[in-house]
Protein backbone atom coordinates (compact mmCIF):
# COMPACT_ATOMS: atom_id res chain seq x y z
CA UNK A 1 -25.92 185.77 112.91
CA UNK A 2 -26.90 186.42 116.32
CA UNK A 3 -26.46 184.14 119.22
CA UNK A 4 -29.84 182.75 119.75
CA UNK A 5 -30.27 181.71 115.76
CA UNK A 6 -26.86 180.15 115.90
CA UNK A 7 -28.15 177.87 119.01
CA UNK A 8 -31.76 177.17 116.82
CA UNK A 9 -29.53 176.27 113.57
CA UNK A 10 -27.40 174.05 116.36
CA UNK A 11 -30.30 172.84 117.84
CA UNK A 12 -31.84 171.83 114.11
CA UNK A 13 -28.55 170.32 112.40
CA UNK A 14 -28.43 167.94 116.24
CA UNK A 15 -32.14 166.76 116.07
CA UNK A 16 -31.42 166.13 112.43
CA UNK A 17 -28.68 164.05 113.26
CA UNK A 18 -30.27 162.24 116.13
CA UNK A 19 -33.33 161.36 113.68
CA UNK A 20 -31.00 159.57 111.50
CA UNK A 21 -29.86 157.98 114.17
CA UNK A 22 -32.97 156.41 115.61
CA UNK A 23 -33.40 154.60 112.28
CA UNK A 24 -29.82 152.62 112.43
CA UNK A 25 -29.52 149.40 114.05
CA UNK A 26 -25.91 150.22 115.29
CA UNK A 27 -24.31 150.82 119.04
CA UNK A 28 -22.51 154.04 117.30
CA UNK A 29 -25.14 156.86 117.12
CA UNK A 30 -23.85 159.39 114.50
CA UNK A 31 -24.54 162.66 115.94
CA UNK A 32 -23.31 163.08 119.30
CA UNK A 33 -24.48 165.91 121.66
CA UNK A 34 -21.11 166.96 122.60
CA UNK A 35 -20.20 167.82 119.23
CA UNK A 36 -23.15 170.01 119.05
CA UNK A 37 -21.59 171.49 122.61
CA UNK A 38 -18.60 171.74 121.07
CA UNK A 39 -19.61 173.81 118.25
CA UNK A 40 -21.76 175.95 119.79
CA UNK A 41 -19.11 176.76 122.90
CA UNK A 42 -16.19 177.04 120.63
CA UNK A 43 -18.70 179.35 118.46
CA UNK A 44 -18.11 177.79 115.19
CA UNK A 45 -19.18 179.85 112.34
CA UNK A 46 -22.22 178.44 110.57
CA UNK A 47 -20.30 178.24 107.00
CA UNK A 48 -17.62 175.90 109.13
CA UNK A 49 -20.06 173.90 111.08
CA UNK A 50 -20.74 170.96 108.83
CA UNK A 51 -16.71 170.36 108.62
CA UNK A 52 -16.52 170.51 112.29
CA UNK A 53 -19.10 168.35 113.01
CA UNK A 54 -18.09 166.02 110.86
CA UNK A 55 -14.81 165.70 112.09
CA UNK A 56 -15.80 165.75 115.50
CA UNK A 57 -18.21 162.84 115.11
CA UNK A 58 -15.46 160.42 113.32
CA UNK A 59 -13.40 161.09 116.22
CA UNK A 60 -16.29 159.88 118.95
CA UNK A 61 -16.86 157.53 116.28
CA UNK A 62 -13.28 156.35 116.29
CA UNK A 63 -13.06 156.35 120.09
CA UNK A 64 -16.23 154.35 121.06
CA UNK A 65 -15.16 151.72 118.19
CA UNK A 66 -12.28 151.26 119.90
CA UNK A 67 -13.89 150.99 123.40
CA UNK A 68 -16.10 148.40 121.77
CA UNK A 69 -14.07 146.20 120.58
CA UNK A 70 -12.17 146.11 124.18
CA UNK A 71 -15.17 145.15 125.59
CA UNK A 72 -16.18 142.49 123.58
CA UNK A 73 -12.35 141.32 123.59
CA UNK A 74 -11.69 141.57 120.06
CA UNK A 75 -7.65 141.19 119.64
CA UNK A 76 -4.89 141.55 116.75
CA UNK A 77 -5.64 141.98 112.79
CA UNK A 78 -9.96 141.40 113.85
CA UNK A 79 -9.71 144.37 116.27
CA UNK A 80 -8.23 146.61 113.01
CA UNK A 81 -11.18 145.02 110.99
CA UNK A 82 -13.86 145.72 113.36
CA UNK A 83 -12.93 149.21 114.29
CA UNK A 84 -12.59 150.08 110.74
CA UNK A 85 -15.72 148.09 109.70
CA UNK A 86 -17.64 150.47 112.67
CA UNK A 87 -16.62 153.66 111.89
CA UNK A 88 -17.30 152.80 108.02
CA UNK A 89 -20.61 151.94 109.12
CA UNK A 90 -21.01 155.40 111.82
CA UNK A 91 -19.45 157.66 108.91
CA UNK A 92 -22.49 156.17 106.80
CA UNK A 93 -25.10 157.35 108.89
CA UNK A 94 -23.90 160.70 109.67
């Protein structure tokens, strides 16, 4: 595929992603323009690109949990909850 398709089908799969994410009332937007980045820098192959992007979201997904739960204090066994509960609920909407 050459280079500029691959950045269209990048560009598509992201706006696709940021669609769905408009229509969640959550502080965790699925699709996160540094995963598309990601992909297209690290030239991911189109037949790998939904794996990668999938993993690379439930690790933002992971890490902003966990920054929001610091910041609204949450400590102990409710912090595991609430992370868990948030990227359940991220993971749903990607």
């Amino acid at each position: 595929m050459q280079k500029s398709m691959k950045d269209k089908y990048f560009i598509v799969i992201f706006l696709a992603h940021a669609s769905l994410a408009s229509a969640q009332d959550h502080p965790i937007p699925p699709a996160n323009p540094d995963c598309a980045a990601q992909a297209i820098n690290n030239k991911i192959e189109p037949v790998s690109i939904n794996s990668f992007m999938k993993k690379c979201e439930n690790e933002m997904a992971q890490r902003n949990c966990e920054t929001a739960a610091v910041d609204k204090k949450i400590t102990g066994k409710a912090k595991i909850g609430f992370i868990k509960s948030c990227v359940k609920d991220a993971a749903h909407f990607q």
